[in-house]
C-alpha atoms as a PDB file:
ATOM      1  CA  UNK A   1      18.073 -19.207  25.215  1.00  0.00           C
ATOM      2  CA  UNK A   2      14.577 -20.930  24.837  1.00  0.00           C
ATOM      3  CA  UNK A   3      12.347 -20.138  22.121  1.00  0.00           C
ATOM      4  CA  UNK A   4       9.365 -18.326  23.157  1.00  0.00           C
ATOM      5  CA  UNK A   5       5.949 -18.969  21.190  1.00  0.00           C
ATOM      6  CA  UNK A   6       5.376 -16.256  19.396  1.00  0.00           C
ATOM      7  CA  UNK A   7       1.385 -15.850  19.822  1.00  0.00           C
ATOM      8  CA  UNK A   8       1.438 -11.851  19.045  1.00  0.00           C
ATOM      9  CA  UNK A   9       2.229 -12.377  15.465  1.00  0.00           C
ATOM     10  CA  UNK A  10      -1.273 -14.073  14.454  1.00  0.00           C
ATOM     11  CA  UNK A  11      -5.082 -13.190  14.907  1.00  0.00           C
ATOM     12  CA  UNK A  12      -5.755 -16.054  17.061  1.00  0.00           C
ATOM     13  CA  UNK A  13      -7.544 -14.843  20.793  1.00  0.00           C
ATOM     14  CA  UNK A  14      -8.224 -11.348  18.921  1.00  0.00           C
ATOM     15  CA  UNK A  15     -11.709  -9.635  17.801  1.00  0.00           C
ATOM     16  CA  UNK A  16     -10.716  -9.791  14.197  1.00  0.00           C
ATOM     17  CA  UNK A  17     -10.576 -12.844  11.800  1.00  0.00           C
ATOM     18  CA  UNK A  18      -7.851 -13.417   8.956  1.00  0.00           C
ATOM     19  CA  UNK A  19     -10.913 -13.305   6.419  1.00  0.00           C
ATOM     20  CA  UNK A  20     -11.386  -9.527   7.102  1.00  0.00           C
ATOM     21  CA  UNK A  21      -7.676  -8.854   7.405  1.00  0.00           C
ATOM     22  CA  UNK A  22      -7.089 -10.699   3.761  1.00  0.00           C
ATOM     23  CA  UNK A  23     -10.319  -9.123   2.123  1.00  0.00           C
ATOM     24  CA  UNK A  24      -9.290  -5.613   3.215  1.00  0.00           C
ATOM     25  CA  UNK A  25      -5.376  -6.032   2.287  1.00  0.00           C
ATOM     26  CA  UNK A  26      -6.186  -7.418  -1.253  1.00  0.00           C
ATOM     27  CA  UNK A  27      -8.202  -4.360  -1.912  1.00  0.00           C
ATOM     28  CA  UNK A  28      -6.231  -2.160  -1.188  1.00  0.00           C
ATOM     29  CA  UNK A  29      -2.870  -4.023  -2.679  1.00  0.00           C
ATOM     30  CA  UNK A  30      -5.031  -4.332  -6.048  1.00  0.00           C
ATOM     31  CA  UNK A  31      -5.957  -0.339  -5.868  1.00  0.00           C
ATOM     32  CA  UNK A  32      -2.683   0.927  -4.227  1.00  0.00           C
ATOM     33  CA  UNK A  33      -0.149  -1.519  -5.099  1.00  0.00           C
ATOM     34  CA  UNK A  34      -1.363  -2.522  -9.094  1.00  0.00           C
ATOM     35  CA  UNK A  35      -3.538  -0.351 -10.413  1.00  0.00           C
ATOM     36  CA  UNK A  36      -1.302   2.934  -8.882  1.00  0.00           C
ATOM     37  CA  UNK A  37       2.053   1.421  -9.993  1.00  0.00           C
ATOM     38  CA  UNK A  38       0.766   0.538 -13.584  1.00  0.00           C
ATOM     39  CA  UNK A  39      -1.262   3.677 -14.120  1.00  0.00           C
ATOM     40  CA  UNK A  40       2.045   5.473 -12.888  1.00  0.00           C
ATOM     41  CA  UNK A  41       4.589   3.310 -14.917  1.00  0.00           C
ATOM     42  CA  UNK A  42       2.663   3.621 -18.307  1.00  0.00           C
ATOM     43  CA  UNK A  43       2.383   7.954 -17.715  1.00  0.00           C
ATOM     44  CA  UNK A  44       5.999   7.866 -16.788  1.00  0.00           C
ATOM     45  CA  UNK A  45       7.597   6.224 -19.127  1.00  0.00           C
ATOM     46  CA  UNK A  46       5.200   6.107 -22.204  1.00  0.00           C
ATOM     47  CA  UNK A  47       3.612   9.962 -22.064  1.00  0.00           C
ATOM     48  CA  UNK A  48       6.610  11.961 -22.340  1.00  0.00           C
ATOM     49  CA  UNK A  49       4.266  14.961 -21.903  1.00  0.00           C
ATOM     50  CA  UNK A  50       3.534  14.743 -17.953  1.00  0.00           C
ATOM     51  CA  UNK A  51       5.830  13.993 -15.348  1.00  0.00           C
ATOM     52  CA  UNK A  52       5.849  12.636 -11.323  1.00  0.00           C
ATOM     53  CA  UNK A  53       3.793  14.732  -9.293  1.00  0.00           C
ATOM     54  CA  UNK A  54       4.366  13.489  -6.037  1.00  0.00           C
ATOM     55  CA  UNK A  55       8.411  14.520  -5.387  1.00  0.00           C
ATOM     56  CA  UNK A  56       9.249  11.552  -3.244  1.00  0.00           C
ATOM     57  CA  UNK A  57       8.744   9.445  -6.404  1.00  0.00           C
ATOM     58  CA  UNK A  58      10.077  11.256  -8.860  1.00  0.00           C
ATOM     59  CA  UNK A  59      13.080  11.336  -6.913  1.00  0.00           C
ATOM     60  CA  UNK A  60      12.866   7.540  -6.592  1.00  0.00           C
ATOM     61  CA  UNK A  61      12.165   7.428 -10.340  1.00  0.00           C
ATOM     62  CA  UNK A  62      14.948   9.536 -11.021  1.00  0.00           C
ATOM     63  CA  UNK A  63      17.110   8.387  -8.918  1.00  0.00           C
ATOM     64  CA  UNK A  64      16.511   4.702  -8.834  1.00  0.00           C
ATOM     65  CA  UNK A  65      14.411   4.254 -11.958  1.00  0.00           C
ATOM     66  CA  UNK A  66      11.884   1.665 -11.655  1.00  0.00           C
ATOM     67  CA  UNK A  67      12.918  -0.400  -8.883  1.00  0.00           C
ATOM     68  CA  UNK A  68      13.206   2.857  -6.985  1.00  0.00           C
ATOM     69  CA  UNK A  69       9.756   3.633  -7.248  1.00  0.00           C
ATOM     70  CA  UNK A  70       8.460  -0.114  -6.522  1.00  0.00           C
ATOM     71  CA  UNK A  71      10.665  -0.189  -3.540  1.00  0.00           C
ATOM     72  CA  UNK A  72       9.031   2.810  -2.428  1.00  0.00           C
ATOM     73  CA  UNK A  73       6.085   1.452  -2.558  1.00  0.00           C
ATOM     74  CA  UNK A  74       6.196  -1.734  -0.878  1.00  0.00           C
ATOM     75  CA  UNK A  75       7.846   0.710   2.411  1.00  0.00           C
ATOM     76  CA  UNK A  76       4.772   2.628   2.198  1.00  0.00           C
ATOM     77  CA  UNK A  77       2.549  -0.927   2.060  1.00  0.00           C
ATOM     78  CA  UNK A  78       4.957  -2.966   4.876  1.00  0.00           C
ATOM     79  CA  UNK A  79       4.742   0.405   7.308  1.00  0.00           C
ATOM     80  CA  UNK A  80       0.847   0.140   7.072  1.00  0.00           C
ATOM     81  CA  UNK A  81       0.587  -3.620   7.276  1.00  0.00           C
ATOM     82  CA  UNK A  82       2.893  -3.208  10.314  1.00  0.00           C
ATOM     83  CA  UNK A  83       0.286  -0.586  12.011  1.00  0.00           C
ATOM     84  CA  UNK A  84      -2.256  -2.959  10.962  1.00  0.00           C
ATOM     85  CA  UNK A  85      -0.872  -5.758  12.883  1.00  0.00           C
ATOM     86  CA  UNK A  86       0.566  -4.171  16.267  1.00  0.00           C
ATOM     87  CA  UNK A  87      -1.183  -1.312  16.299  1.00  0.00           C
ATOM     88  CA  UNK A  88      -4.673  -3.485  15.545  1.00  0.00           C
ATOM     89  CA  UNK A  89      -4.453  -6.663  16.853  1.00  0.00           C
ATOM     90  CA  UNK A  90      -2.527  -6.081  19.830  1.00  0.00           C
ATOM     91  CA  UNK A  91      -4.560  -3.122  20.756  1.00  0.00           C
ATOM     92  CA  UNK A  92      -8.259  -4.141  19.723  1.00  0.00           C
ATOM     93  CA  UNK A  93      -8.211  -1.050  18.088  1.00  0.00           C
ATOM     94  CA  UNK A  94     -10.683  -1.631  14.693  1.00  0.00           C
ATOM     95  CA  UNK A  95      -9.378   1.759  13.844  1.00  0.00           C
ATOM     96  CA  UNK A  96      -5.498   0.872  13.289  1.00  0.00           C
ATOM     97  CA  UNK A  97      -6.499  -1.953  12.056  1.00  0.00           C
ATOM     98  CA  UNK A  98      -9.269  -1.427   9.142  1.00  0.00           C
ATOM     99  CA  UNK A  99      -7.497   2.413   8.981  1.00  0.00           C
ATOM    100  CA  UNK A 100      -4.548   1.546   6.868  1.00  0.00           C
ATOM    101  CA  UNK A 101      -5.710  -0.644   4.017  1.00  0.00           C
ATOM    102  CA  UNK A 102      -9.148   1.812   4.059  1.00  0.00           C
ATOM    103  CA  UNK A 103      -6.448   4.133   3.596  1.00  0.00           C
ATOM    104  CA  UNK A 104      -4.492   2.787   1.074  1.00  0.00           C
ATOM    105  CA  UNK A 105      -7.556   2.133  -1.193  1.00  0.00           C
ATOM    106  CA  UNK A 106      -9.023   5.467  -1.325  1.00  0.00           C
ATOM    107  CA  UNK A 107      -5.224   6.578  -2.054  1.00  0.00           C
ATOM    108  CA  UNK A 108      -4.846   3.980  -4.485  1.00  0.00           C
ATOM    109  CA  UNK A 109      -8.250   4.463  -6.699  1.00  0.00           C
ATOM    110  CA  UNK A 110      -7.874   8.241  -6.323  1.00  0.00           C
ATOM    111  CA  UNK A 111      -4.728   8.004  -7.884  1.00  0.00           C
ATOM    112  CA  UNK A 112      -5.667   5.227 -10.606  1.00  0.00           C
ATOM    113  CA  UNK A 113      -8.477   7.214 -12.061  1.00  0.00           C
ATOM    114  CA  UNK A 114      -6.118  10.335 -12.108  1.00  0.00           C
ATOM    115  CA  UNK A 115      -3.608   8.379 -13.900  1.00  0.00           C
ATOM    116  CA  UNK A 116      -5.894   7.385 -16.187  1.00  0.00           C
ATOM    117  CA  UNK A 117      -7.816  10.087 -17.061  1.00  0.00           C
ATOM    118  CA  UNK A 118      -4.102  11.712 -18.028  1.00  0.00           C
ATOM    119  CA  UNK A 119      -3.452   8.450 -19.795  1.00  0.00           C
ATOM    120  CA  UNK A 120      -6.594   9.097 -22.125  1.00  0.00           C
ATOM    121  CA  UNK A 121      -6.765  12.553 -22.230  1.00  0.00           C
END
């Protein structure tokens, strides 16, 4: 079996440049991925007066305890990088391919600033 060159994998010959990919993935990985999962772990474990809204977590919490919940996470974040990627660059779709991380930080501040207006309240 030869090995093929794998050009569908990178940005190269497609509309969109790995500047606006990074700047739009490191948003929303600082608003989704840290500032949700910090927010969350310090109301979780430290605030024994609230609990996990969101039942897919708690029952990753519960189940799984922290690494349950971080695993979770990262499924959620892989899934949209993946639509991101095919769905983006191999289609020239803008849409699937600013959609996701646009997604995930509106998600991820809405869900920060809850967090920490419980935290402080």
């Amino acid at each position: 079996m030869a090995s093929a060159e794998v050009n569908w994998l990178t940005l190269e010959g497609s509309s969109f440049s790995e500047r606006s990919f990074s700047g739009a993935w490191l948003l929303a990985l600082g608003t989704y991925g840290v500032g949700d999962i910090v927010t969350t772990i310090a109301i979780v474990y430290f605030v024994p007066m609230f609990t996990e809204a969101n039942p897919a977590v708690r029952w990753a919490i519960e189940s799984f305890g922290g690494g349950g919940f971080l695993a979770l996470k990262l499924l959620v974040i892989y899934c949209c990088i993946g639509v991101s990627i095919w769905g983006g660059v191999l289609d020239e779709d803008p849409l699937l391919y600013y959609g996701p991380p646009a997604l995930l930080t509106a998600m991820g501040l809405a869900v920060t600033w809850l967090n920490l207006g419980l935290l402080f309240s």
